[in-house]
N, C-alpha and C. Protein backbone atom coordinates (compact mmCIF):
# COMPACT_ATOMS: atom_id res chain seq x y z
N UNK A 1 -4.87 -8.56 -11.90
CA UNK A 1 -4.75 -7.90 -10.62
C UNK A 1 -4.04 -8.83 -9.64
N UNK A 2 -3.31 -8.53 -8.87
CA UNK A 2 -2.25 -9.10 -8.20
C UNK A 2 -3.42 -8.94 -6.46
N UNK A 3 -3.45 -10.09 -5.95
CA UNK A 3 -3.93 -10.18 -4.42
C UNK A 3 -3.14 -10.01 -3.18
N UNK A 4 -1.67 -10.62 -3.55
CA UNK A 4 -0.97 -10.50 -2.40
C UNK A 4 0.39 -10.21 -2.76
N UNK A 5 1.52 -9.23 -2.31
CA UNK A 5 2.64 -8.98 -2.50
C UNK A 5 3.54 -9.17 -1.30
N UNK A 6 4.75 -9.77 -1.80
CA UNK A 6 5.45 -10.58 -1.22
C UNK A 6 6.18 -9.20 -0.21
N UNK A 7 6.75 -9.44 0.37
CA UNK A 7 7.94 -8.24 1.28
C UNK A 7 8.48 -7.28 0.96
N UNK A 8 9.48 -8.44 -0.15
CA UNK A 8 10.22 -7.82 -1.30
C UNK A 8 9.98 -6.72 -2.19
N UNK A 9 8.74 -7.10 -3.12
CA UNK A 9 7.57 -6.36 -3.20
C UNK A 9 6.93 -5.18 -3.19
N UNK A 10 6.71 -5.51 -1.71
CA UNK A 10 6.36 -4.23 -0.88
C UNK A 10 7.41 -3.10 -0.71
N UNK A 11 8.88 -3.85 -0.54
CA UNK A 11 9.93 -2.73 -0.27
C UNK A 11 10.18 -1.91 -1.59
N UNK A 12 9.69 -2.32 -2.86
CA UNK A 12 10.54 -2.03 -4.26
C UNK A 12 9.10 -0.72 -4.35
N UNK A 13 7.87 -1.12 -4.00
CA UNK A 13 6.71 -0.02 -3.72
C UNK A 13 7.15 1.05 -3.08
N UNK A 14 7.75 0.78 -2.10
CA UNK A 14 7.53 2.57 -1.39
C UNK A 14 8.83 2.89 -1.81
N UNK A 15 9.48 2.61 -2.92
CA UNK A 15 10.83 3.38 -3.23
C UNK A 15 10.41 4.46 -4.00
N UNK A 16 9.43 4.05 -4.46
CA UNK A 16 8.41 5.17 -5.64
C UNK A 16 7.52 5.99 -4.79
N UNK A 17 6.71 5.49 -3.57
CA UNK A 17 5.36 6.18 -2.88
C UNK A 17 6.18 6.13 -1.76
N UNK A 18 5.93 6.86 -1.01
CA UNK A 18 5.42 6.59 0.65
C UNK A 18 4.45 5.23 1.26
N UNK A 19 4.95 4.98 2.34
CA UNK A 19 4.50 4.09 2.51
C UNK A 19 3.30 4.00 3.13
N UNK A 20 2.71 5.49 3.07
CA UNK A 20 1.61 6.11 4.07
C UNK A 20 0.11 6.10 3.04
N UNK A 21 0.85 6.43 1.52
CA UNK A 21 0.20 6.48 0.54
C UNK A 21 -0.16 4.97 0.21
N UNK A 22 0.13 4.03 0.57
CA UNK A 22 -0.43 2.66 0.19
C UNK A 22 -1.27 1.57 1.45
N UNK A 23 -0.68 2.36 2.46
CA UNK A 23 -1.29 1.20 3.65
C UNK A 23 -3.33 1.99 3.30
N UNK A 24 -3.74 1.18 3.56
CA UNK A 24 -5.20 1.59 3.94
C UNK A 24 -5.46 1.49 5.09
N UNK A 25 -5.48 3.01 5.23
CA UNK A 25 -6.24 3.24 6.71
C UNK A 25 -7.70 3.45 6.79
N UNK A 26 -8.64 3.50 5.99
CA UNK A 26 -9.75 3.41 5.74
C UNK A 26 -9.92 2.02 5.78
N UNK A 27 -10.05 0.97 5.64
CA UNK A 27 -10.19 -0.11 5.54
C UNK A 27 -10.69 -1.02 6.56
N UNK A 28 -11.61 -1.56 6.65
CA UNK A 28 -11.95 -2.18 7.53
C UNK A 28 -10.77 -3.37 8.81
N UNK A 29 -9.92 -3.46 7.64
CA UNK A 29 -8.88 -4.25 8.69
C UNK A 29 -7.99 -3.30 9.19
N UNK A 30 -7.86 -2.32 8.66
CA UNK A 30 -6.96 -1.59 9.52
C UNK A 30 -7.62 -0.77 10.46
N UNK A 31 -8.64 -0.14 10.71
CA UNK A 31 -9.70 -0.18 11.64
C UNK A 31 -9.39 -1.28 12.90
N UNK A 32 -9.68 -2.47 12.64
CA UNK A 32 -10.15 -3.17 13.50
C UNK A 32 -8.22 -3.21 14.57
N UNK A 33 -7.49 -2.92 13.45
CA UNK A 33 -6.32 -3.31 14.42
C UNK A 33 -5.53 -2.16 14.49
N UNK A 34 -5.98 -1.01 14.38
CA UNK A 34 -5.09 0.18 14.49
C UNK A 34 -4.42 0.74 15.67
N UNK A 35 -4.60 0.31 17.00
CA UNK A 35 -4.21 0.38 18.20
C UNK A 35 -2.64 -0.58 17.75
N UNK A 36 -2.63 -1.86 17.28
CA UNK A 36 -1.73 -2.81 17.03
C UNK A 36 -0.97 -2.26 16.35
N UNK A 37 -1.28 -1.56 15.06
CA UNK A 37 -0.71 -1.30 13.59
C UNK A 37 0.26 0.11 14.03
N UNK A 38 -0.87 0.78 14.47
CA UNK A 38 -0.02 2.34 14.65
C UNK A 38 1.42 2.50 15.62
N UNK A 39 1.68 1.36 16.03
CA UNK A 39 3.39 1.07 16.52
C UNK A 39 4.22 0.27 16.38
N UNK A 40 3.92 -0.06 15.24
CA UNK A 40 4.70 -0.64 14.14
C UNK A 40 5.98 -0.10 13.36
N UNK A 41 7.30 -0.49 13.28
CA UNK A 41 7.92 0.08 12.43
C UNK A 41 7.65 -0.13 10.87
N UNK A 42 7.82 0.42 9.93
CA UNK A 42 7.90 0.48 8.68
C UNK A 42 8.11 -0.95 7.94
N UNK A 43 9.16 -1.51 8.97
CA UNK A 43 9.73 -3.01 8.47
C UNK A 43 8.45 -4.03 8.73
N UNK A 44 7.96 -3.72 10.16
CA UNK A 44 6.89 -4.50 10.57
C UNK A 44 5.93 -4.34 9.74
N UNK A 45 5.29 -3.14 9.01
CA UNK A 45 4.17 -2.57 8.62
C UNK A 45 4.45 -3.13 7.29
N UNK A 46 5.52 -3.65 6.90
CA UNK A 46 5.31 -3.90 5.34
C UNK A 46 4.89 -5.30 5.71
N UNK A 47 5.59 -6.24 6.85
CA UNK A 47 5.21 -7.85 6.74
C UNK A 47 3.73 -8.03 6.71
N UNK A 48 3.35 -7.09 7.45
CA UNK A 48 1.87 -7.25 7.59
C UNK A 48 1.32 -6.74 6.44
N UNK A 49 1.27 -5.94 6.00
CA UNK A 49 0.61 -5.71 4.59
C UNK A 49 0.93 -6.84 3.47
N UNK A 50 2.01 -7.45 3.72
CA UNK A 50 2.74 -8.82 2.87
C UNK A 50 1.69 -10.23 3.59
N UNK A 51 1.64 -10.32 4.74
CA UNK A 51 0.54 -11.44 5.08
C UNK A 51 -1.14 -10.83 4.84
N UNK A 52 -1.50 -9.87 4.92
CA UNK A 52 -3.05 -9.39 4.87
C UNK A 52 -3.51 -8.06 3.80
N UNK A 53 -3.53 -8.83 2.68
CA UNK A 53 -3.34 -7.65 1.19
C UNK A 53 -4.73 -6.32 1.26
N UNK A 54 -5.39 -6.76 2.26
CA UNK A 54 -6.58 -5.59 2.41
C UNK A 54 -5.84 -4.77 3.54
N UNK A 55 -4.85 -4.44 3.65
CA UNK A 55 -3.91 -3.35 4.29
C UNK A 55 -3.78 -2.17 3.21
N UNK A 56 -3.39 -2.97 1.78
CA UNK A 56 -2.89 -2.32 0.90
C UNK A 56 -4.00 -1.54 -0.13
N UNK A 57 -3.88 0.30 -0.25
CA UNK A 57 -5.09 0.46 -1.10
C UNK A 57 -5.21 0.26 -2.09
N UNK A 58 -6.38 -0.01 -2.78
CA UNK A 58 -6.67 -0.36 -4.31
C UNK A 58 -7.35 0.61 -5.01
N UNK A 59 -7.62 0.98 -5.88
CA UNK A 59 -6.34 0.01 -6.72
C UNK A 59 -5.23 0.66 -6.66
N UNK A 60 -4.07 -0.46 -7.16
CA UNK A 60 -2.88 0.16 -7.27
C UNK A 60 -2.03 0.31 -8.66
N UNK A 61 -1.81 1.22 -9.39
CA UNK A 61 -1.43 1.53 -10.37
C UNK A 61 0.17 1.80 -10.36
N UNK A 62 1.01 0.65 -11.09
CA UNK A 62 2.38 0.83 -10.90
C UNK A 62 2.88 0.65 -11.97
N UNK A 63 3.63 1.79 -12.45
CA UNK A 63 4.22 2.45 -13.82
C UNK A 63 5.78 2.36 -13.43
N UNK A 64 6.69 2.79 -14.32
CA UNK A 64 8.27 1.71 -14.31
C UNK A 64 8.86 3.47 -13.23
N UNK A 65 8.09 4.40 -12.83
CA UNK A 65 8.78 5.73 -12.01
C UNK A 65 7.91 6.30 -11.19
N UNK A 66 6.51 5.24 -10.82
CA UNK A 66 5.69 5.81 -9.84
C UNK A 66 4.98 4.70 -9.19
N UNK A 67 4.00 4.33 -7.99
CA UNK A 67 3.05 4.28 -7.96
C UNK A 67 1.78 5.28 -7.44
N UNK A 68 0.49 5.03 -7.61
CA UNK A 68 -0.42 5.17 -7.40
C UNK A 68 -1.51 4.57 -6.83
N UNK A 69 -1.32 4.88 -5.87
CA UNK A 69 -2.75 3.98 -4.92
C UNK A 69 -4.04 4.88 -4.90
N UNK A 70 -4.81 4.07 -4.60
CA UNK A 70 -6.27 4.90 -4.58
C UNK A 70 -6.82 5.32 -6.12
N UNK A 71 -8.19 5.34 -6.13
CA UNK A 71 -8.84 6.23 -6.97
C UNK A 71 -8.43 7.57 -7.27
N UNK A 72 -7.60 7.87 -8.35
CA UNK A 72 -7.44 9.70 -8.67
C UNK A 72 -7.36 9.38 -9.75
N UNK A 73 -8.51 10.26 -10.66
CA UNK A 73 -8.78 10.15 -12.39
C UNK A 73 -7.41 11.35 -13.05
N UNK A 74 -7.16 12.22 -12.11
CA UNK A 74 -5.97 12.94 -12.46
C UNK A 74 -4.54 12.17 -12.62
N UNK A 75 -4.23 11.87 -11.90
CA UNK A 75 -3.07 11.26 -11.43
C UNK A 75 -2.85 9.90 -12.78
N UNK A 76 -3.77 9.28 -12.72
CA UNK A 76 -3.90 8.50 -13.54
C UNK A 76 -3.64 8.78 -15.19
N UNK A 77 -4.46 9.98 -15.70
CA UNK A 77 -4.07 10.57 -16.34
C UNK A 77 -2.54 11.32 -16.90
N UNK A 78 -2.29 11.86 -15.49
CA UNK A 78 -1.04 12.44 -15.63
C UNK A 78 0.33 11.08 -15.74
N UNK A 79 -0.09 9.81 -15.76
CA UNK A 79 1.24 8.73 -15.70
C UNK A 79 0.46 7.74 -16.83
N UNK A 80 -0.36 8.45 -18.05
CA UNK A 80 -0.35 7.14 -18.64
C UNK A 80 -0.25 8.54 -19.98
């Protein structure tokens, strides 16, 4: 399991997902700073998910034409 992803990373992720589908907004850190977070551009929103990896939801399941964030026993199914 991978803890922290670099920028780079992060940009090669939402070429597959949205980038809405991986930030965690449930999360206790994004909670605490969502006034901060929610005017953020996309560019900004990835550095920060690149410095503080509990931005990003888990798990994350990344296959060579998708990812998958979050718990879904379907989804999971349907890409393996």
């Amino acid at each position: 399991m991978k803890d922290h992803f670099s920028l780079e990373e992060l940009k090669e992720l939402i070429k597959k997902t949205p980038l809405e589908q991986i930030l965690n907004k449930k999360g206790v850190v994004y909670k605490a700073r969502r006034e901060e977070l929610e005017g953020l551009s996309e560019e900004e929103l990835l550095n920060e998910m690149a410095k503080e990896p509990k931005l990003i939801r888990r798990p994350l399941i990344i296959t060579e034409d998708q990812v998958i964030a979050g718990y879904d026993e379907n989804k999971y199914k349907d890409a393996l």
